[in-house]
C-alpha atoms as a PDB file:
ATOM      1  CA  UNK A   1    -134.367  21.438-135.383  1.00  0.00           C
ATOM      2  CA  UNK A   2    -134.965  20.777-139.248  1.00  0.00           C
ATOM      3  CA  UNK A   3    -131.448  22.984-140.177  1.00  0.00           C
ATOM      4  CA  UNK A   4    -130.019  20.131-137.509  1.00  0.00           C
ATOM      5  CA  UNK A   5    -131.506  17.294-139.037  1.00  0.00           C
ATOM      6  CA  UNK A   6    -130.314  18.476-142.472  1.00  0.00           C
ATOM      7  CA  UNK A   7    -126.847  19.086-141.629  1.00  0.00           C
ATOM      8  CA  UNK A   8    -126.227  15.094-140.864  1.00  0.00           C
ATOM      9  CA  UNK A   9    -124.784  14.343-144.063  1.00  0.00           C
ATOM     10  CA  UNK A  10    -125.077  10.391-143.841  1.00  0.00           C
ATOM     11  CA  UNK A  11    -127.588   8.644-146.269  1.00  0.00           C
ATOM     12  CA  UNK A  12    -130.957   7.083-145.326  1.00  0.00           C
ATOM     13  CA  UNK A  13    -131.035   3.512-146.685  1.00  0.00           C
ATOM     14  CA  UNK A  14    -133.548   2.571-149.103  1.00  0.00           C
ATOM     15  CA  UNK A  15    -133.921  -0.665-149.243  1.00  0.00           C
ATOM     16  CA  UNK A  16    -136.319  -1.444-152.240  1.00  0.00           C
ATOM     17  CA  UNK A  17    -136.683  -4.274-155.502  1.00  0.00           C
ATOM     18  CA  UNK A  18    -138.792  -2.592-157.110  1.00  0.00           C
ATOM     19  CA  UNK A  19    -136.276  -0.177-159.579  1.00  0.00           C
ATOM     20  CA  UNK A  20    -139.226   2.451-160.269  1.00  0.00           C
ATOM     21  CA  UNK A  21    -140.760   2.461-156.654  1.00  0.00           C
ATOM     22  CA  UNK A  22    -137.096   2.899-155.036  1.00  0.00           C
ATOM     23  CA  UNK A  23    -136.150   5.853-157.578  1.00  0.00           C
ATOM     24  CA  UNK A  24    -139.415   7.356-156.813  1.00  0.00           C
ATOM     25  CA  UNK A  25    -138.394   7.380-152.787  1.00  0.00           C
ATOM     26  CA  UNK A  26    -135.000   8.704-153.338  1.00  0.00           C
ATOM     27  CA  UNK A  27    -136.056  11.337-155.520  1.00  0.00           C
ATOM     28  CA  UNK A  28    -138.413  12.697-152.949  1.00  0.00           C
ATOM     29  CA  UNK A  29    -136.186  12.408-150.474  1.00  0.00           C
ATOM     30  CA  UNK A  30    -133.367  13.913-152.345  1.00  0.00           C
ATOM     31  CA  UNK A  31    -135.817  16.687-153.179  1.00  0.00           C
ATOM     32  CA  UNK A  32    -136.511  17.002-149.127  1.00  0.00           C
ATOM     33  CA  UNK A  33    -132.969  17.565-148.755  1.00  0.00           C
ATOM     34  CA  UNK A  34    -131.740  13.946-147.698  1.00  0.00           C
ATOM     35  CA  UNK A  35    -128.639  12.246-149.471  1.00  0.00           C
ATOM     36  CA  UNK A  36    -129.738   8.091-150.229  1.00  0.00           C
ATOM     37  CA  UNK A  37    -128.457   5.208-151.366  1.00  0.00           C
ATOM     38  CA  UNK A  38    -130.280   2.427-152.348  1.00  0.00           C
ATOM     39  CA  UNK A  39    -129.795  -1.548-152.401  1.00  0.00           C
ATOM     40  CA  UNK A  40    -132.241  -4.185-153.962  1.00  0.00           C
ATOM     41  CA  UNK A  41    -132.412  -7.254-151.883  1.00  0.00           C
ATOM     42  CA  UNK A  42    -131.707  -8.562-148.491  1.00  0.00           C
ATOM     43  CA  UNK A  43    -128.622  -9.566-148.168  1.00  0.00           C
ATOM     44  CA  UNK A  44    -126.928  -6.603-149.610  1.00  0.00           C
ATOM     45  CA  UNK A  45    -128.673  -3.990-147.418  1.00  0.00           C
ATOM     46  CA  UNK A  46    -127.141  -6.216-144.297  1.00  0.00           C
ATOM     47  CA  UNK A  47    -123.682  -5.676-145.989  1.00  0.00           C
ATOM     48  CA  UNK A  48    -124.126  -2.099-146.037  1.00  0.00           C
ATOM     49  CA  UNK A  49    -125.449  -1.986-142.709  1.00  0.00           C
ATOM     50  CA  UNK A  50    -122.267  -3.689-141.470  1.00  0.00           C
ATOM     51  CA  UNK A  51    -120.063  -0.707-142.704  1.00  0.00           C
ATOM     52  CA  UNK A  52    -122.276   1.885-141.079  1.00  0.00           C
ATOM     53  CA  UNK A  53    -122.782   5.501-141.899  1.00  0.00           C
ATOM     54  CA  UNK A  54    -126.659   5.349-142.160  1.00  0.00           C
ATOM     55  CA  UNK A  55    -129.219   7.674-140.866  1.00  0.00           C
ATOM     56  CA  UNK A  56    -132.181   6.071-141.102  1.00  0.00           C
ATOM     57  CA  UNK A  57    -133.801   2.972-143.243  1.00  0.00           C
ATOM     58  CA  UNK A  58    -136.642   2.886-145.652  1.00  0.00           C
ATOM     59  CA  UNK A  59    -137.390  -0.757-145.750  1.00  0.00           C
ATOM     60  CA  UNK A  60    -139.573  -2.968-147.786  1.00  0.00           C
ATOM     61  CA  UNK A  61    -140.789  -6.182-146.440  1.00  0.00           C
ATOM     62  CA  UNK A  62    -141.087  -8.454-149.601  1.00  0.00           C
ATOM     63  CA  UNK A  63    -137.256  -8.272-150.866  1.00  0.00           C
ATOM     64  CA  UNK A  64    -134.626 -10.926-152.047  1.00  0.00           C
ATOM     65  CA  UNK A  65    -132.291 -13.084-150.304  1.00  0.00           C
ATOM     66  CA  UNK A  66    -133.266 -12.142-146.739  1.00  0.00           C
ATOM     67  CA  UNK A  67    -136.259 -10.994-146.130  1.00  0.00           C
ATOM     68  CA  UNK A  68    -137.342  -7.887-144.745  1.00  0.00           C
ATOM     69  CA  UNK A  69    -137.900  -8.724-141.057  1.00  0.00           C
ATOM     70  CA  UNK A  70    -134.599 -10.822-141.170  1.00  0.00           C
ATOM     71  CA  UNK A  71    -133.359  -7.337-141.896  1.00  0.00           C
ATOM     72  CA  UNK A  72    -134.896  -5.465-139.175  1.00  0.00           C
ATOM     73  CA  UNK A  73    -133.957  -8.268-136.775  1.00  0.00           C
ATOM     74  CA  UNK A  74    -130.535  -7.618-137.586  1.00  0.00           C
ATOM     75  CA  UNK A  75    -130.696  -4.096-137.106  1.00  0.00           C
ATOM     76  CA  UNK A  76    -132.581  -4.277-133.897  1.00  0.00           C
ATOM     77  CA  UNK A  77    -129.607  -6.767-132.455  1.00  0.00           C
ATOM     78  CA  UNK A  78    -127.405  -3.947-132.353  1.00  0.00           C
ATOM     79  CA  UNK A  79    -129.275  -1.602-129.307  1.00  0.00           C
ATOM     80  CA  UNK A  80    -125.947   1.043-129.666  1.00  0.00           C
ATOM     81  CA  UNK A  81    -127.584   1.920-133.419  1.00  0.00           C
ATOM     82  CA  UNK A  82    -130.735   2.440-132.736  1.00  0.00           C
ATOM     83  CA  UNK A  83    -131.396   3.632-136.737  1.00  0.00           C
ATOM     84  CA  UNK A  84    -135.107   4.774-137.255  1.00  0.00           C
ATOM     85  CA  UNK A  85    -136.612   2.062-139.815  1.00  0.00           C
ATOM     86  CA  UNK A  86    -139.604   3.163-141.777  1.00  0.00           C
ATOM     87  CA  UNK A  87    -141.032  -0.670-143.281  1.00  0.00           C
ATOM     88  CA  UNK A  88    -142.872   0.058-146.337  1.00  0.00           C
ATOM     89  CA  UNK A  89    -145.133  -3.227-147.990  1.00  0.00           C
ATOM     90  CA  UNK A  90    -147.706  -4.509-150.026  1.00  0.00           C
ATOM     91  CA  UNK A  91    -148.977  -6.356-147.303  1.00  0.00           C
ATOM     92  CA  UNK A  92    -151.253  -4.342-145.915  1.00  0.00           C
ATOM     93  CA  UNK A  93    -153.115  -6.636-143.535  1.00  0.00           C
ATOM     94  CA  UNK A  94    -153.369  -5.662-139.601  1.00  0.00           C
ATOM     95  CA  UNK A  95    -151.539  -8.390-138.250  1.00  0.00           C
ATOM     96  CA  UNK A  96    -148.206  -7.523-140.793  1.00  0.00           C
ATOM     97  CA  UNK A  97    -148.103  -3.833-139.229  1.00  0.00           C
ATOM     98  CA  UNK A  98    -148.375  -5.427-135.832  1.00  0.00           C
ATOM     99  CA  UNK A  99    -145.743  -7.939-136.706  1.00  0.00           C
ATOM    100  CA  UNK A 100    -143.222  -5.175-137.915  1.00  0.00           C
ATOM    101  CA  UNK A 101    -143.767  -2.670-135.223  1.00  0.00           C
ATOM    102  CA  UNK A 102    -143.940  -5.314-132.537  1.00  0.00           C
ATOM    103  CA  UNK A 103    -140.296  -6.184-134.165  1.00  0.00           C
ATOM    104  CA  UNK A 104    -138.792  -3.099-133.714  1.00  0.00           C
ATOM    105  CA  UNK A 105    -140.267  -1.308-136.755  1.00  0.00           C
ATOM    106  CA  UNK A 106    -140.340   2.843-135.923  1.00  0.00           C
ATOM    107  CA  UNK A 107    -143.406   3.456-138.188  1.00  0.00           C
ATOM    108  CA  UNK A 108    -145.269   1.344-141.462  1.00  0.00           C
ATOM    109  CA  UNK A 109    -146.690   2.322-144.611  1.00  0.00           C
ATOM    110  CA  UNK A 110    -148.949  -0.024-147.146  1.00  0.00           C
ATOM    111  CA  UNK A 111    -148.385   0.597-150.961  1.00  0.00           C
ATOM    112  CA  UNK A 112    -149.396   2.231-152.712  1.00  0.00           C
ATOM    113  CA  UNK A 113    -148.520   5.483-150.659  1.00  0.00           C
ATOM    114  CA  UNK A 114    -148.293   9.120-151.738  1.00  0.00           C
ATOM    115  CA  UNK A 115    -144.203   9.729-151.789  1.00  0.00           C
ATOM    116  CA  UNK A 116    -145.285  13.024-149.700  1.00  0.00           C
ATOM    117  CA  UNK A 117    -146.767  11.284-146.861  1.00  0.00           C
ATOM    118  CA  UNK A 118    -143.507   8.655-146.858  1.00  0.00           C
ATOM    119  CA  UNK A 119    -141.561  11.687-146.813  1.00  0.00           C
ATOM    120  CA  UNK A 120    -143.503  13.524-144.113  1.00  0.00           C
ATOM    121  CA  UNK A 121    -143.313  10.096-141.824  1.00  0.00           C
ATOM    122  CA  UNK A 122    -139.635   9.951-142.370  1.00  0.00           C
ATOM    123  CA  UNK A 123    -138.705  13.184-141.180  1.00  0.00           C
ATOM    124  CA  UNK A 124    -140.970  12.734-138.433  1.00  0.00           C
ATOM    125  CA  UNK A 125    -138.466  10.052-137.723  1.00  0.00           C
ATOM    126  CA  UNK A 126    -135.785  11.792-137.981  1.00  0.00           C
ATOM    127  CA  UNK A 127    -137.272  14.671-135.750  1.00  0.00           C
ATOM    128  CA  UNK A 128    -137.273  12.299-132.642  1.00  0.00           C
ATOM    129  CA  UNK A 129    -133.943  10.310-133.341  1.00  0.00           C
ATOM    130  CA  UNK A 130    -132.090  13.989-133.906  1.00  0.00           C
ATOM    131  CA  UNK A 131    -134.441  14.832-130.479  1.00  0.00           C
ATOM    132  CA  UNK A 132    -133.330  11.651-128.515  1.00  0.00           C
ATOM    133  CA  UNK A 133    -129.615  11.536-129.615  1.00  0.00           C
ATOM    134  CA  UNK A 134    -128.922  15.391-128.693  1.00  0.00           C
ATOM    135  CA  UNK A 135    -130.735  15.149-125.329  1.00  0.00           C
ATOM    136  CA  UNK A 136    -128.261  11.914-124.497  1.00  0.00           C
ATOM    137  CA  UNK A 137    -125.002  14.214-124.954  1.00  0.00           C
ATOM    138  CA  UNK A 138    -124.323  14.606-121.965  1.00  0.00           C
ATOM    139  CA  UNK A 139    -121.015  13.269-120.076  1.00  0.00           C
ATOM    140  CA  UNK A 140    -119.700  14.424-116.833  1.00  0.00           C
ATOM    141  CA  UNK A 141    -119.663  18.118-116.664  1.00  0.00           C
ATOM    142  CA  UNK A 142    -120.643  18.582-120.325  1.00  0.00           C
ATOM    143  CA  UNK A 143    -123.639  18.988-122.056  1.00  0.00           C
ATOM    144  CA  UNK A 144    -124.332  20.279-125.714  1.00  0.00           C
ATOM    145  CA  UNK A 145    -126.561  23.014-126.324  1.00  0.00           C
ATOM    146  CA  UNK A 146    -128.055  21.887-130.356  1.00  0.00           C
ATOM    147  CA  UNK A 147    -129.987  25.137-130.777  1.00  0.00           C
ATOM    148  CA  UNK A 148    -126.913  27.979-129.757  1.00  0.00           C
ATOM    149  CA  UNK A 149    -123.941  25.714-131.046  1.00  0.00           C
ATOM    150  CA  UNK A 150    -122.780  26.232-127.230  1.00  0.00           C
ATOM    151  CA  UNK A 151    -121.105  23.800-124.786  1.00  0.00           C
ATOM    152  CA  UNK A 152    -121.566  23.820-121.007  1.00  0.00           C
ATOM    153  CA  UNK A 153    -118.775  23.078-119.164  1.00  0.00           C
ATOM    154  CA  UNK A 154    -118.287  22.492-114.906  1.00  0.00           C
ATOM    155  CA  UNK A 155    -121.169  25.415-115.184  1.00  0.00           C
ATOM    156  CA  UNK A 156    -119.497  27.763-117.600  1.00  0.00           C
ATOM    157  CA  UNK A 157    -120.404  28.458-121.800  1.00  0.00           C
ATOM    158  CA  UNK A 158    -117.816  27.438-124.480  1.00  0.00           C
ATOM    159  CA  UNK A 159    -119.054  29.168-127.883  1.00  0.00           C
ATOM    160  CA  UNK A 160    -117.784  27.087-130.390  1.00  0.00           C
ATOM    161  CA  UNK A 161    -117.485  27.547-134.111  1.00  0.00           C
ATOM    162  CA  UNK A 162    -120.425  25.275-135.828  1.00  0.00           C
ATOM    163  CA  UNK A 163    -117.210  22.784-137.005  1.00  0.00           C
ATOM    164  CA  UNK A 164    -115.981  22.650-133.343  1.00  0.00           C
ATOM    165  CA  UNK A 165    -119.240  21.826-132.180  1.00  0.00           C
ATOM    166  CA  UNK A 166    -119.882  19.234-134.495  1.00  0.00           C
ATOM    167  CA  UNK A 167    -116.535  17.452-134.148  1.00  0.00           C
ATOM    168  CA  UNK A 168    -117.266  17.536-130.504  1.00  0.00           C
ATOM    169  CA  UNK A 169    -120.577  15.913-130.984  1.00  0.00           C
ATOM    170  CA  UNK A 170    -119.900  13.156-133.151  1.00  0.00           C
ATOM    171  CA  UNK A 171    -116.752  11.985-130.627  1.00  0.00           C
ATOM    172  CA  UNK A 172    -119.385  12.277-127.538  1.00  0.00           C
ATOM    173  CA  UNK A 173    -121.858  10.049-129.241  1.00  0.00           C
ATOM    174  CA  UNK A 174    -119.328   7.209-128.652  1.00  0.00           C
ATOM    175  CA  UNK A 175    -117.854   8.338-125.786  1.00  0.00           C
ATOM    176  CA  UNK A 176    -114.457   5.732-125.513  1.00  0.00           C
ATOM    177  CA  UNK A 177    -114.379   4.694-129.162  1.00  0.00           C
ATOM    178  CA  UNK A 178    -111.740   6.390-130.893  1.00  0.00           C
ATOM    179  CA  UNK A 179    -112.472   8.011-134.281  1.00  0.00           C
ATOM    180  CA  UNK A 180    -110.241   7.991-137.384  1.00  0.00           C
ATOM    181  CA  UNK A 181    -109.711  11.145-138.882  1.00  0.00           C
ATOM    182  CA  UNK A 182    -111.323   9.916-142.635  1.00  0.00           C
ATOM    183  CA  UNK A 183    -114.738   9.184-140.372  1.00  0.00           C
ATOM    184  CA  UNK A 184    -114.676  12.460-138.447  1.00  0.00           C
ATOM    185  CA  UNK A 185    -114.169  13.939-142.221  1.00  0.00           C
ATOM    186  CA  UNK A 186    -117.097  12.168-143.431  1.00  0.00           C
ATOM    187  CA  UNK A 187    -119.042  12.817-140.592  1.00  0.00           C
ATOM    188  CA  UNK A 188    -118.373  16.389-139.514  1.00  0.00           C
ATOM    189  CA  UNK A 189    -117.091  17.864-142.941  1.00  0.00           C
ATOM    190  CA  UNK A 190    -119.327  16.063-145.233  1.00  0.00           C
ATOM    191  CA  UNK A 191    -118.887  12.761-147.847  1.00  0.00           C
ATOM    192  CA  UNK A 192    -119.034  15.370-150.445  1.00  0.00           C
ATOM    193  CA  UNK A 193    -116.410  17.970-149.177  1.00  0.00           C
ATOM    194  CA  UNK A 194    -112.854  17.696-150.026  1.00  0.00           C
ATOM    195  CA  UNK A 195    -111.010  18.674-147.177  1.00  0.00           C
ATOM    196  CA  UNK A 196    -107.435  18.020-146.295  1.00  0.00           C
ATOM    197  CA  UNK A 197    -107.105  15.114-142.767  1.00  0.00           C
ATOM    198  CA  UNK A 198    -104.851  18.207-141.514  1.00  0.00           C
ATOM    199  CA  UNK A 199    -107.474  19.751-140.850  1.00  0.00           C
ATOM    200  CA  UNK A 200    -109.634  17.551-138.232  1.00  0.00           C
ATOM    201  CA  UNK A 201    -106.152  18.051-136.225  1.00  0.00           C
ATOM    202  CA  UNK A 202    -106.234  22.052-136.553  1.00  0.00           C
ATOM    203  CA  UNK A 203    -110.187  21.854-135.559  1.00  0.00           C
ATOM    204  CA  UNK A 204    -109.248  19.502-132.884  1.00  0.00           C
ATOM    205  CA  UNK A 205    -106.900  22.199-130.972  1.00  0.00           C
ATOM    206  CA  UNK A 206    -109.021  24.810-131.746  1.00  0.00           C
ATOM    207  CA  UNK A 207    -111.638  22.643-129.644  1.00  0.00           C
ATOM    208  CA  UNK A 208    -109.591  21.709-126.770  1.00  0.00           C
ATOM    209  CA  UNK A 209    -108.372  25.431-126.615  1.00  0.00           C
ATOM    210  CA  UNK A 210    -111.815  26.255-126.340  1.00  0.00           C
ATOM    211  CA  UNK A 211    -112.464  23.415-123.695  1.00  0.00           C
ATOM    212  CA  UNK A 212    -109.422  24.486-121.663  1.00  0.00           C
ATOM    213  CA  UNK A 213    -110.382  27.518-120.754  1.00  0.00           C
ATOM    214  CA  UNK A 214    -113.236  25.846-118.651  1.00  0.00           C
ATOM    215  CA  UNK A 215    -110.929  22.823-117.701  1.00  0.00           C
ATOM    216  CA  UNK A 216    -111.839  20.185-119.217  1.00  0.00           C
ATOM    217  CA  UNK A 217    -109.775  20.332-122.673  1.00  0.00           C
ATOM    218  CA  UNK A 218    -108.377  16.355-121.848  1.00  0.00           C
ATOM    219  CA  UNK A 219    -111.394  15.252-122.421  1.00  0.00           C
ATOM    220  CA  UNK A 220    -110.489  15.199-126.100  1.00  0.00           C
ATOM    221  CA  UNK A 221    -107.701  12.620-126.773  1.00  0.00           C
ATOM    222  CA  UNK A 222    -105.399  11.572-129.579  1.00  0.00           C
ATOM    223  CA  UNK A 223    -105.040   7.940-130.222  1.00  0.00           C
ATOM    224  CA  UNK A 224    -101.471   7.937-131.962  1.00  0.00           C
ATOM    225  CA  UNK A 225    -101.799   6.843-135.404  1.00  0.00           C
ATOM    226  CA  UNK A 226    -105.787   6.026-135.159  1.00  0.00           C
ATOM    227  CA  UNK A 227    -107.010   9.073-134.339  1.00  0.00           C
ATOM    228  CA  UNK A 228    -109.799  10.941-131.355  1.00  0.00           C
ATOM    229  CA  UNK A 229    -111.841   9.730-129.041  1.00  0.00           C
ATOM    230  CA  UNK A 230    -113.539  11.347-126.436  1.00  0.00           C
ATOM    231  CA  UNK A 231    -112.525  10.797-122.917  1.00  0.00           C
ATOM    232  CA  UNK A 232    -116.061  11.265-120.346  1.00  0.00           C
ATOM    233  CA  UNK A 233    -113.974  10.538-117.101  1.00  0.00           C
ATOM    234  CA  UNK A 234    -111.942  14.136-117.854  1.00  0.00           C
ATOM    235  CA  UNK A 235    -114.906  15.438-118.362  1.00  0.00           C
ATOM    236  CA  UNK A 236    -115.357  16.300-114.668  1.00  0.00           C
ATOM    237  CA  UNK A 237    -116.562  19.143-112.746  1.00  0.00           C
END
């Protein structure tokens, strides 16, 4: 499980004011193996939560602009991205935990913490959100296998190379919504990987090939000049 948590490439969110506490969190989480990218107020860390591509959020509750809860309220409005938030504060009295789990915070920690234990809750986190989103991907006759990098299909086992199985999984997390191929770079490849956008097509027939063989290779389809999405209805046994 913690070589497939690592592999996610996209950045947890630290959203933090405080210049030495925030470059204290990344470089412990950099150090646990987690890319970051951090903001300084309110309003900016809901502009960067608008363009997507986060893992997870470290959050502090006294920021900024908007506040901290006006943060994880906007967050929480969107139930399709359901990012683990880890609130982090200075107020340390019972009813401001209660307050920011009861409002959708995933865990809270008082300052002034240990960075180990912050790190230690956070991949707890990340544990159950990598545990939750692999058990959902499932759709019609296919289901992914995390731990053999195998797909099941109307009954029978696709092996797939690691990249095949990962470009699978990130267009089954959205079943219907149609991928472009600098997202499915960013995604499956890596942010930090120079690869040509040739290649998502190449990986994309090798994929269906794969799928074909057990019947269900429509399941994957192009969207001309915008790019793959994955297709649950073919996906039938």
């Amino acid at each position: 499980m913690i070589a497939t948590m690592l592999d996610d490439t996209r950045p947890v969110l630290v959203v933090e004011d405080d210049a030495p506490i925030a470059r204290l969190i990344q470089l412990h989480l950099e150090a646990a193996g987690l890319n970051t990218k951090c903001c300084a107020n309110g309003d900016e860390a809901i502009r960067l939560l608008q363009e997507g591509g986060y893992r997870a959020v470290v959050l502090d509750r006294m920021l900024p602009g908007s506040g901290g809860m006006r943060v994880l309220r906007f967050i929480r409005r969107n139930p399709e991205e359901m990012l683990p938030v880890l609130m982090v504060t200075a107020l340390g009295q019972t009813a401001d935990r209660v307050q920011g789990l009861n409002e959708g915070a995933d865990d809270y920690l008082a300052k002034p913490f240990e960075p180990e234990e912050l790190v230690a809750r956070l991949m707890a986190l990340l544990r159950r959100s990598v545990a939750k989103t692999e058990a959902a991907l499932t759709h019609g006759a296919i289901s992914l296998d995390s731990d053999t990098y195998t797909v099941n299909v109307n009954g029978h086992v696709a092996t797939l190379r690691p990249l095949e199985y990962r470009l699978l999984q990130a267009l089954m997390k959205k079943p219907g919504k149609t991928r472009s191929r600098d997202y499915l770079l960013d995604h499956v490849w890596g942010q930090d990987t120079y690869v040509e956008p040739r290649t998502v097509d190449v990986t994309v027939k090798r994929l269906r090939k794969a799928l074909e063989k057990c019947g269900s290779g429509d399941c994957v389809q192009t969207i001309r000049g915008m790019g793959y999405r994955f297709n649950g209805d073919e996906a039938v046994g």
